[in-house]
N, C-alpha and C. Protein backbone atom coordinates (compact mmCIF):
# COMPACT_ATOMS: atom_id res chain seq x y z
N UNK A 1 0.84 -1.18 0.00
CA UNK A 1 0.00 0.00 0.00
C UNK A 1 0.88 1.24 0.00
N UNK A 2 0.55 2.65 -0.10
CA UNK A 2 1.33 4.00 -0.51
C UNK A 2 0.66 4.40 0.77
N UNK A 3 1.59 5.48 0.86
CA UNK A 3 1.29 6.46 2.03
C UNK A 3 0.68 8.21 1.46
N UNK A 4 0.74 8.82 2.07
CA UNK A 4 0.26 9.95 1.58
C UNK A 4 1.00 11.30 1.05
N UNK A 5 0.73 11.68 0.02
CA UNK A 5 1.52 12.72 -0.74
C UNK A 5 2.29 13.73 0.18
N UNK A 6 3.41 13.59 0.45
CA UNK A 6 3.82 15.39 1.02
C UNK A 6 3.52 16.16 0.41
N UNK A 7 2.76 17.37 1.68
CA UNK A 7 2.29 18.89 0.60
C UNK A 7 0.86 18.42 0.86
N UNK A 8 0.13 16.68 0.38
CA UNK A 8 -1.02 17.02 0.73
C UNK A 8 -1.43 17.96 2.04
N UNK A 9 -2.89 18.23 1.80
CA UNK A 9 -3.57 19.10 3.02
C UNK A 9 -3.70 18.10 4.15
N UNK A 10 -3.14 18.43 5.30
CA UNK A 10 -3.04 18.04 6.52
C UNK A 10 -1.81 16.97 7.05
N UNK A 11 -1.03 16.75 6.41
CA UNK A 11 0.03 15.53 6.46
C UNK A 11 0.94 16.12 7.03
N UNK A 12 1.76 15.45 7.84
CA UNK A 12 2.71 15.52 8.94
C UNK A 12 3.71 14.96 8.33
N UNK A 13 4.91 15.22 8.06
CA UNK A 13 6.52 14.33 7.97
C UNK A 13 6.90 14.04 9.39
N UNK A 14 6.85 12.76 9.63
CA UNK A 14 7.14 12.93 11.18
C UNK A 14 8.87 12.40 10.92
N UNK A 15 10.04 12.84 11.99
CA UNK A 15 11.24 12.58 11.45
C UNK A 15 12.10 11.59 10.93
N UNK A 16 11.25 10.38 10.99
CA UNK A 16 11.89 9.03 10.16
C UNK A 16 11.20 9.43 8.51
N UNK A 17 10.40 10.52 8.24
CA UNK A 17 10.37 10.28 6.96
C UNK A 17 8.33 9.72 7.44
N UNK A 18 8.10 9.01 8.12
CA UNK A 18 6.64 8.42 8.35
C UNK A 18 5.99 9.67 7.81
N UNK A 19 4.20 9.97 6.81
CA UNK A 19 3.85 10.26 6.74
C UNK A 19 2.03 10.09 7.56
N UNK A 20 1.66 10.96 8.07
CA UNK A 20 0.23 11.50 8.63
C UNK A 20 -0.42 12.04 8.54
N UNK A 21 -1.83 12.05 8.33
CA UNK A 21 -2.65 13.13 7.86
C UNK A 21 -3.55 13.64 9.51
N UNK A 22 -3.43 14.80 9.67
CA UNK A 22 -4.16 15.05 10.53
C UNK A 22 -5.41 15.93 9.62
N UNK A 23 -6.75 15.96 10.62
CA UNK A 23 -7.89 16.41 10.16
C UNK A 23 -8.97 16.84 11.01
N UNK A 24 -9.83 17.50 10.62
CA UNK A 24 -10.87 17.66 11.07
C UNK A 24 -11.99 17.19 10.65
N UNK A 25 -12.84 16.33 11.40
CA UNK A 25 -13.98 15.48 11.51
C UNK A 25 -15.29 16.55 10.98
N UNK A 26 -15.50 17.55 11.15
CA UNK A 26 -16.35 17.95 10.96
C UNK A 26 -16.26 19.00 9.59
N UNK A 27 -14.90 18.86 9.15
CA UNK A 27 -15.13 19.67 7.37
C UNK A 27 -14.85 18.55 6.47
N UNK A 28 -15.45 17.05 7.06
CA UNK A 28 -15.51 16.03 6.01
C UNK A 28 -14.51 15.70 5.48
N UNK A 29 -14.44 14.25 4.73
CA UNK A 29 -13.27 13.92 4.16
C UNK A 29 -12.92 14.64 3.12
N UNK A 30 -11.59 14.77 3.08
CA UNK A 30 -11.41 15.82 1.72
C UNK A 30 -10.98 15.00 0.51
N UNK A 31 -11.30 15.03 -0.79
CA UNK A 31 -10.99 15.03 -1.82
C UNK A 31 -9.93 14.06 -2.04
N UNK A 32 -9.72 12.76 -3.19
CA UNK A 32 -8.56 12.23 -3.54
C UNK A 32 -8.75 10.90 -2.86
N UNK A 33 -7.36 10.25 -2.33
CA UNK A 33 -7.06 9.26 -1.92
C UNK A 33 -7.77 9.24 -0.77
N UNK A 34 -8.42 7.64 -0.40
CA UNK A 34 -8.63 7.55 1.29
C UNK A 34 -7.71 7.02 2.15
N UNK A 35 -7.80 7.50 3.27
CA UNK A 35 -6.83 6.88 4.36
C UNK A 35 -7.46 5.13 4.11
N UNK A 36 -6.15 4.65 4.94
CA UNK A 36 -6.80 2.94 4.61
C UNK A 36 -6.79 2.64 6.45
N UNK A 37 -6.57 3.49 7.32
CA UNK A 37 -6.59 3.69 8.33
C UNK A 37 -6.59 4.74 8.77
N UNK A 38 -7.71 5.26 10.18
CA UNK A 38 -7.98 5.97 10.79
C UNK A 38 -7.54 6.11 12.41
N UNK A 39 -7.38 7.12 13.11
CA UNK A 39 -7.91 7.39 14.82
C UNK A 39 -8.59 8.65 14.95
N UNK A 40 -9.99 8.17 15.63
CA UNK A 40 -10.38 9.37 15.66
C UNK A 40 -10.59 9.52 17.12
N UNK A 41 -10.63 11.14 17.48
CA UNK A 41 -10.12 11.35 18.93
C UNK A 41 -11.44 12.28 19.33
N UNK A 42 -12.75 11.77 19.93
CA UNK A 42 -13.67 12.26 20.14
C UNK A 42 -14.45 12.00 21.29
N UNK A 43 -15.52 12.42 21.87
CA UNK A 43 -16.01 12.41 23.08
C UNK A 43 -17.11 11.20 22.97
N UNK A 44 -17.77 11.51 21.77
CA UNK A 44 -18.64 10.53 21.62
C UNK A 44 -18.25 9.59 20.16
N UNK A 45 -19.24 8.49 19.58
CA UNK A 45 -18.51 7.40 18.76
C UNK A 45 -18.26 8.77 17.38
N UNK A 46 -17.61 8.53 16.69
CA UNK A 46 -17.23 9.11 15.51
C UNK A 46 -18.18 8.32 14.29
N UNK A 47 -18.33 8.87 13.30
CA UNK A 47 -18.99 8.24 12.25
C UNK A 47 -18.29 7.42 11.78
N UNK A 48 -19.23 6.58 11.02
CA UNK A 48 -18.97 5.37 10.26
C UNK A 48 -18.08 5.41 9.04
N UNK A 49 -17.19 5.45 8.95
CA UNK A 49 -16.06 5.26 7.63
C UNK A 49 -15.84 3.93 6.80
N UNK A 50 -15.67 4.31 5.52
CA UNK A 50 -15.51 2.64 4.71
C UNK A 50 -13.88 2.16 5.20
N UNK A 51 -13.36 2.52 5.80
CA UNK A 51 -11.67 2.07 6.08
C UNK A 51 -11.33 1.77 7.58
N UNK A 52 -10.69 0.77 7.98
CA UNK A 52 -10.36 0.49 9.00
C UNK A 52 -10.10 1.56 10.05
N UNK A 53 -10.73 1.75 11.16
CA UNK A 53 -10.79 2.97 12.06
C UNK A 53 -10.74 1.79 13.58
N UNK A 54 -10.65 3.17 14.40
CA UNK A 54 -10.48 2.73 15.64
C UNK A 54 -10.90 4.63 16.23
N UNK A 55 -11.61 4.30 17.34
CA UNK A 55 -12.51 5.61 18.04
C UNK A 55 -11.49 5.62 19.95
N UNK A 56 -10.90 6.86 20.33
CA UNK A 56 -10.55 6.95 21.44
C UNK A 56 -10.71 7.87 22.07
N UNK A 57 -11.57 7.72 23.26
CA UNK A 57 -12.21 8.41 23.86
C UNK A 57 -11.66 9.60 24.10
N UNK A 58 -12.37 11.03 23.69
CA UNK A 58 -11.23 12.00 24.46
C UNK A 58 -12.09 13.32 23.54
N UNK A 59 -12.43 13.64 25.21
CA UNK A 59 -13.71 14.96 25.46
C UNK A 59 -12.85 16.35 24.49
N UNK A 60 -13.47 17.33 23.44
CA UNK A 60 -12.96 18.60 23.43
C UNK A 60 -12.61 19.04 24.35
N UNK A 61 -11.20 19.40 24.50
CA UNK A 61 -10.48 20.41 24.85
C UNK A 61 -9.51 19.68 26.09
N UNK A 62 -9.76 18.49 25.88
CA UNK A 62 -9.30 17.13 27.16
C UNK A 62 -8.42 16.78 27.13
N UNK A 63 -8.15 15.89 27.81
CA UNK A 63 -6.94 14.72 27.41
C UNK A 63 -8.39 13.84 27.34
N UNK A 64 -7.03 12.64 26.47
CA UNK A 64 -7.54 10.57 26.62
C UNK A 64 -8.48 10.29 28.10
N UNK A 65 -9.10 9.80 28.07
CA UNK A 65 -10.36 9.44 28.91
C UNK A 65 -9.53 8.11 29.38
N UNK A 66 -8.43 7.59 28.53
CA UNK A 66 -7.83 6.01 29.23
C UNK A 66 -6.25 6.80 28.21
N UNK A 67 -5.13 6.72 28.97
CA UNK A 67 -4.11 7.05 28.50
C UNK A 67 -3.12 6.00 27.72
N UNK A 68 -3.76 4.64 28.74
CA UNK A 68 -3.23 3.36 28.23
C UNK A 68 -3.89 3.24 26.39
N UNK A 69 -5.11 3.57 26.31
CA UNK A 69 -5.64 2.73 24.97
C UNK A 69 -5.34 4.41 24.11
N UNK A 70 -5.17 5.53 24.45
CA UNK A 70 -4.67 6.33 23.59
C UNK A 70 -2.82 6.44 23.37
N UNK A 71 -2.18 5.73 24.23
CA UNK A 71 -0.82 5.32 23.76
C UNK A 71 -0.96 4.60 22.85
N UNK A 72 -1.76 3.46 23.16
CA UNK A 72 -1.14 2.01 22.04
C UNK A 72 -2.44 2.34 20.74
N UNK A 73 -3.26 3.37 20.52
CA UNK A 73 -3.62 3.79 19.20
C UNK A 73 -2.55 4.70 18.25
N UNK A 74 -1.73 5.42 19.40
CA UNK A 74 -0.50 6.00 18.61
C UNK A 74 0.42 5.16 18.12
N UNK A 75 1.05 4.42 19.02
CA UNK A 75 2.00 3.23 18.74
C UNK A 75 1.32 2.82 17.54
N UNK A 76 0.07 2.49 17.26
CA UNK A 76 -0.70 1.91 15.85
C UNK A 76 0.19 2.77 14.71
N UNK A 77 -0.60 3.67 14.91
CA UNK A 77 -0.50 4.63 13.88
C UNK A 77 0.98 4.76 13.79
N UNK A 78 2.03 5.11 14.42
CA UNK A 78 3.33 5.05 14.01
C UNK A 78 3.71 3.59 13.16
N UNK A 79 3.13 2.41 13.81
CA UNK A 79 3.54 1.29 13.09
C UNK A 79 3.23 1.17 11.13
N UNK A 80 1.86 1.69 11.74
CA UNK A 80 1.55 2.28 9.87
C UNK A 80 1.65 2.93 8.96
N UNK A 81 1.94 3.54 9.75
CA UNK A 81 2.31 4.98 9.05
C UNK A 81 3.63 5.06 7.97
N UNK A 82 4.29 3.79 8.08
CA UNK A 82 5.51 3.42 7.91
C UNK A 82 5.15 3.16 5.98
N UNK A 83 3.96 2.17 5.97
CA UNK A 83 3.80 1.66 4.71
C UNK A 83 1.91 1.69 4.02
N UNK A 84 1.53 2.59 5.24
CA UNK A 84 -0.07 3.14 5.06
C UNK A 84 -0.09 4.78 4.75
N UNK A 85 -1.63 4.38 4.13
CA UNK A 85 -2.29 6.29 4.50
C UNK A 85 -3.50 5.82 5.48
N UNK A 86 -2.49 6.99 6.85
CA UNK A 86 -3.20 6.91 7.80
C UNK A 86 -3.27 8.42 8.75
N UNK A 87 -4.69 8.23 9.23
CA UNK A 87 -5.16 10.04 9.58
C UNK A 87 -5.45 9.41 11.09
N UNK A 88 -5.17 10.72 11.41
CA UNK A 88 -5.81 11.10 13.03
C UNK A 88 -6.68 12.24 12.85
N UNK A 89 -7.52 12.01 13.57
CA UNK A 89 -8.57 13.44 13.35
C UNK A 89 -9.40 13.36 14.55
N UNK A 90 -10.04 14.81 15.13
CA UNK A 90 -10.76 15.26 16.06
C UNK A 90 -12.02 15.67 15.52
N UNK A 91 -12.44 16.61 16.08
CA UNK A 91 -13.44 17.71 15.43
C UNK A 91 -13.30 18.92 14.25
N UNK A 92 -12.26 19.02 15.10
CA UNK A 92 -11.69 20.94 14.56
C UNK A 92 -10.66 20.21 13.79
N UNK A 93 -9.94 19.07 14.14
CA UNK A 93 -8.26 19.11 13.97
C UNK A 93 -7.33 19.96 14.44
N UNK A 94 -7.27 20.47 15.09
CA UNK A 94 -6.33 21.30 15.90
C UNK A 94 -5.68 20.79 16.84
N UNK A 95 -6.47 20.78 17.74
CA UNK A 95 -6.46 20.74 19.28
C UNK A 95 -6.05 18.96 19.83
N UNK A 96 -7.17 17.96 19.96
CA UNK A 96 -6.94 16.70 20.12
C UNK A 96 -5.58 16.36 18.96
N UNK A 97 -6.43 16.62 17.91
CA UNK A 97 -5.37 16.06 16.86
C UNK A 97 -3.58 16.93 16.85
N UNK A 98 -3.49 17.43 17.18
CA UNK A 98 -2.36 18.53 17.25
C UNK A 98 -1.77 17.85 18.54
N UNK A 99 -2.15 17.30 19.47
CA UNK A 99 -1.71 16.77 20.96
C UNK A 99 -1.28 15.18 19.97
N UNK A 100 -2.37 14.43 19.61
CA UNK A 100 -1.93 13.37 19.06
C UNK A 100 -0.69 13.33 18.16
N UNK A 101 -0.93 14.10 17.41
CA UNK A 101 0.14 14.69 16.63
C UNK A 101 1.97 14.53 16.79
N UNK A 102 1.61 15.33 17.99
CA UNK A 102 3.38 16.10 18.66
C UNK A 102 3.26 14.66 19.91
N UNK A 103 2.07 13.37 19.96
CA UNK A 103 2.51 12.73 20.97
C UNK A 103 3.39 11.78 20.19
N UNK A 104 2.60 11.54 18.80
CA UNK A 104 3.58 10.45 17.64
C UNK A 104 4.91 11.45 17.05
N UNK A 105 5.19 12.55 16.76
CA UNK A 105 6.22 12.85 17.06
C UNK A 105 7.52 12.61 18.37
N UNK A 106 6.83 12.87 19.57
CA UNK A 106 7.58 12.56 20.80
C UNK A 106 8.04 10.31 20.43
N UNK A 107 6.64 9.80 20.21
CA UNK A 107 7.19 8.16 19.84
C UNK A 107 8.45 8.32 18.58
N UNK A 108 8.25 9.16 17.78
CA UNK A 108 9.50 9.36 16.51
C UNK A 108 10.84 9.99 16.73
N UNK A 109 10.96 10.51 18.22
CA UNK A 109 12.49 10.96 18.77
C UNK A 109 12.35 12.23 18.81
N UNK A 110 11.43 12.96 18.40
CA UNK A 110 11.45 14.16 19.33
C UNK A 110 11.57 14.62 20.34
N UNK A 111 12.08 15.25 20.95
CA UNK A 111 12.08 15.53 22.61
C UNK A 111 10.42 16.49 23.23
N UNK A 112 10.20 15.69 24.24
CA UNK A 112 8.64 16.30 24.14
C UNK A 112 8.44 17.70 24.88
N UNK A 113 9.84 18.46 24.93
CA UNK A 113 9.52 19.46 25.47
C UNK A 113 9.79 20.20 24.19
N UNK A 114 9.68 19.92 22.58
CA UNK A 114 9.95 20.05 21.51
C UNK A 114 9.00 19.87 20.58
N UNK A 115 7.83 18.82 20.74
CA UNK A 115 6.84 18.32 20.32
C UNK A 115 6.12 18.80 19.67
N UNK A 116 5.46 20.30 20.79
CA UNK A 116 4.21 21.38 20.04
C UNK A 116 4.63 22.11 19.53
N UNK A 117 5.80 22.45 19.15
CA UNK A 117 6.68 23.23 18.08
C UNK A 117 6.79 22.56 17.05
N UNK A 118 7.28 21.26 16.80
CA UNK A 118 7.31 20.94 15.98
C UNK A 118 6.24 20.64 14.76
N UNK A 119 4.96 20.61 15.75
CA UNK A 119 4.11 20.32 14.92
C UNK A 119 3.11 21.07 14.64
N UNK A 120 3.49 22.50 15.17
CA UNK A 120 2.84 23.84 15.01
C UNK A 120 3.85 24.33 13.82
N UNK A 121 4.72 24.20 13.54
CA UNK A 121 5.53 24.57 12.46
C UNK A 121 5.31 23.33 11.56
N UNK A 122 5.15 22.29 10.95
CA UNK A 122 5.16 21.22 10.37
C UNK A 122 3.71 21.00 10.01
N UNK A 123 2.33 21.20 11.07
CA UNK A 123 1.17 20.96 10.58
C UNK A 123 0.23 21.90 10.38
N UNK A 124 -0.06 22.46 11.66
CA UNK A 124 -0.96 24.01 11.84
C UNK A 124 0.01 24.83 13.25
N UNK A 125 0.06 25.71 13.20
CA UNK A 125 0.14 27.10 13.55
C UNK A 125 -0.69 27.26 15.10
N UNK A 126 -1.89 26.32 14.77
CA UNK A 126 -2.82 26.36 16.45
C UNK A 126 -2.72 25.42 17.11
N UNK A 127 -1.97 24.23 16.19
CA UNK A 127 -2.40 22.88 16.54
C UNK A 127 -1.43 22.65 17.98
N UNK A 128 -2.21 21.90 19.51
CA UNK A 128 -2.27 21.87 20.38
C UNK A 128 -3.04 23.36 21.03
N UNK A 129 -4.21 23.09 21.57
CA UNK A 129 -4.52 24.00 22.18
C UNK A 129 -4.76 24.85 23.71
N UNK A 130 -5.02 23.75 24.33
CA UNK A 130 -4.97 24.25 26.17
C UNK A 130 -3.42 23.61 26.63
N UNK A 131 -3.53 24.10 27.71
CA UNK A 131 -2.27 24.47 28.73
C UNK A 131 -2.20 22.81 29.28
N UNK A 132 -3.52 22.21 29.49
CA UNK A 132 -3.14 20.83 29.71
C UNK A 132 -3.00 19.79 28.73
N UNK A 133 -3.68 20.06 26.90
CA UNK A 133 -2.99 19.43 26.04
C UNK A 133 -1.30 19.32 26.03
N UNK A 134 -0.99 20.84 25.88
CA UNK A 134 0.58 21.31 26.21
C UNK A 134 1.51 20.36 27.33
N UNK A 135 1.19 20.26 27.93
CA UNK A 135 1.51 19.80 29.46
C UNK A 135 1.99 18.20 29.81
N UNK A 136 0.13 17.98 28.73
CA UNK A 136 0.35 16.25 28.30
C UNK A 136 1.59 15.95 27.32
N UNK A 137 1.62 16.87 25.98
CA UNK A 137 2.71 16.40 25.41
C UNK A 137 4.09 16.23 25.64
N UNK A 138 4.35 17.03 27.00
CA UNK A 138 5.65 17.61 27.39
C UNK A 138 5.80 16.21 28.75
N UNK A 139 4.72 15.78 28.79
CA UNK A 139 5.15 14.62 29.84
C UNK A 139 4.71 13.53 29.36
N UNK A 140 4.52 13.05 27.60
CA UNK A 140 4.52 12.47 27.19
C UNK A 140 6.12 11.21 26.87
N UNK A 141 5.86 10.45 26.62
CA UNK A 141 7.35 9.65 26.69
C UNK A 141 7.30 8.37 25.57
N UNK A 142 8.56 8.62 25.13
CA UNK A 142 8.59 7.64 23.91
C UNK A 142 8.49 6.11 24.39
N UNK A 143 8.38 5.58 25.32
CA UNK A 143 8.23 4.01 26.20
C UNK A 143 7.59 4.43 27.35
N UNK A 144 7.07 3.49 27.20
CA UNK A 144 5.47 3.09 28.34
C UNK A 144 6.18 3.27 30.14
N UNK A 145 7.51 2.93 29.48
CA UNK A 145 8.06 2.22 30.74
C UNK A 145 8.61 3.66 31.58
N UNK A 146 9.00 4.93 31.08
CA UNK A 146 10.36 5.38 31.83
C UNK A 146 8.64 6.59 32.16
């Protein structure tokens, strides 16, 4: 399978080269290729998509409702990301998705006190939005363990 165009609208280079599409749930899928995998990061279930998805709990403007099953949906998505087109998306895309974002950056060797920079320069400009998204990414950690 192919991954997704650099330059497309919403895609992330994360620093191995992995490509990501981040999005927003509510200005619809856009145009072209479909993801062949999804995470979507919402309070309640997300709509029905023709492509393999997975839904993790997580209120506007929140963190993960379970931190354990929103790690190992990232860990997903990094694993695919490798040889898939695969999106993360919220509502807005900003905010959840912008935290998800700079957290699969931090799994790609970023340093996570580096994270929401990187992916405010690399994806959107807003992306991460409250002081405790921020907070989460910065005490985010590339292993479960340390």
């Amino acid at each position: 399978m192919e991954t997704w165009e650099l330059g497309a609208g919403g895609v992330l280079r994360l620093p191995s080269g992995r490509l990501v599409r981040g999005r927003g749930v509510r200005d619809g899928v856009p145009g072209g290729v479909l993801p062949a995998y999804g995470v979507y990061l919402l309070g309640k279930e997300p709509p029905a998509v023709p492509w393999e998805s997975r839904w993790v709990v997580w209120p506007d403007f929140r963190l993960p409702a379970d931190d354990r099953d929103a790690r190992d949906a990232l860990v997903g998505v990094l694993a695919r990301a490798g040889d898939e087109r695969v999106e993360v998306a919220c509502a807005g895309g900003r905010g959840r998705t912008g935290t998800a974002l700079a957290c699969l950056a931090v799994l790609d060797g970023v340093p996570p006190a580096d994270a929401v920079a990187y992916v405010r320069a690399n994806y959107h400009a807003k992306a991460v939005e409250t002081f405790w998204q921020k907070r989460y990414v910065r005490r985010f950690r590339a292993s479960s363990d340390s």
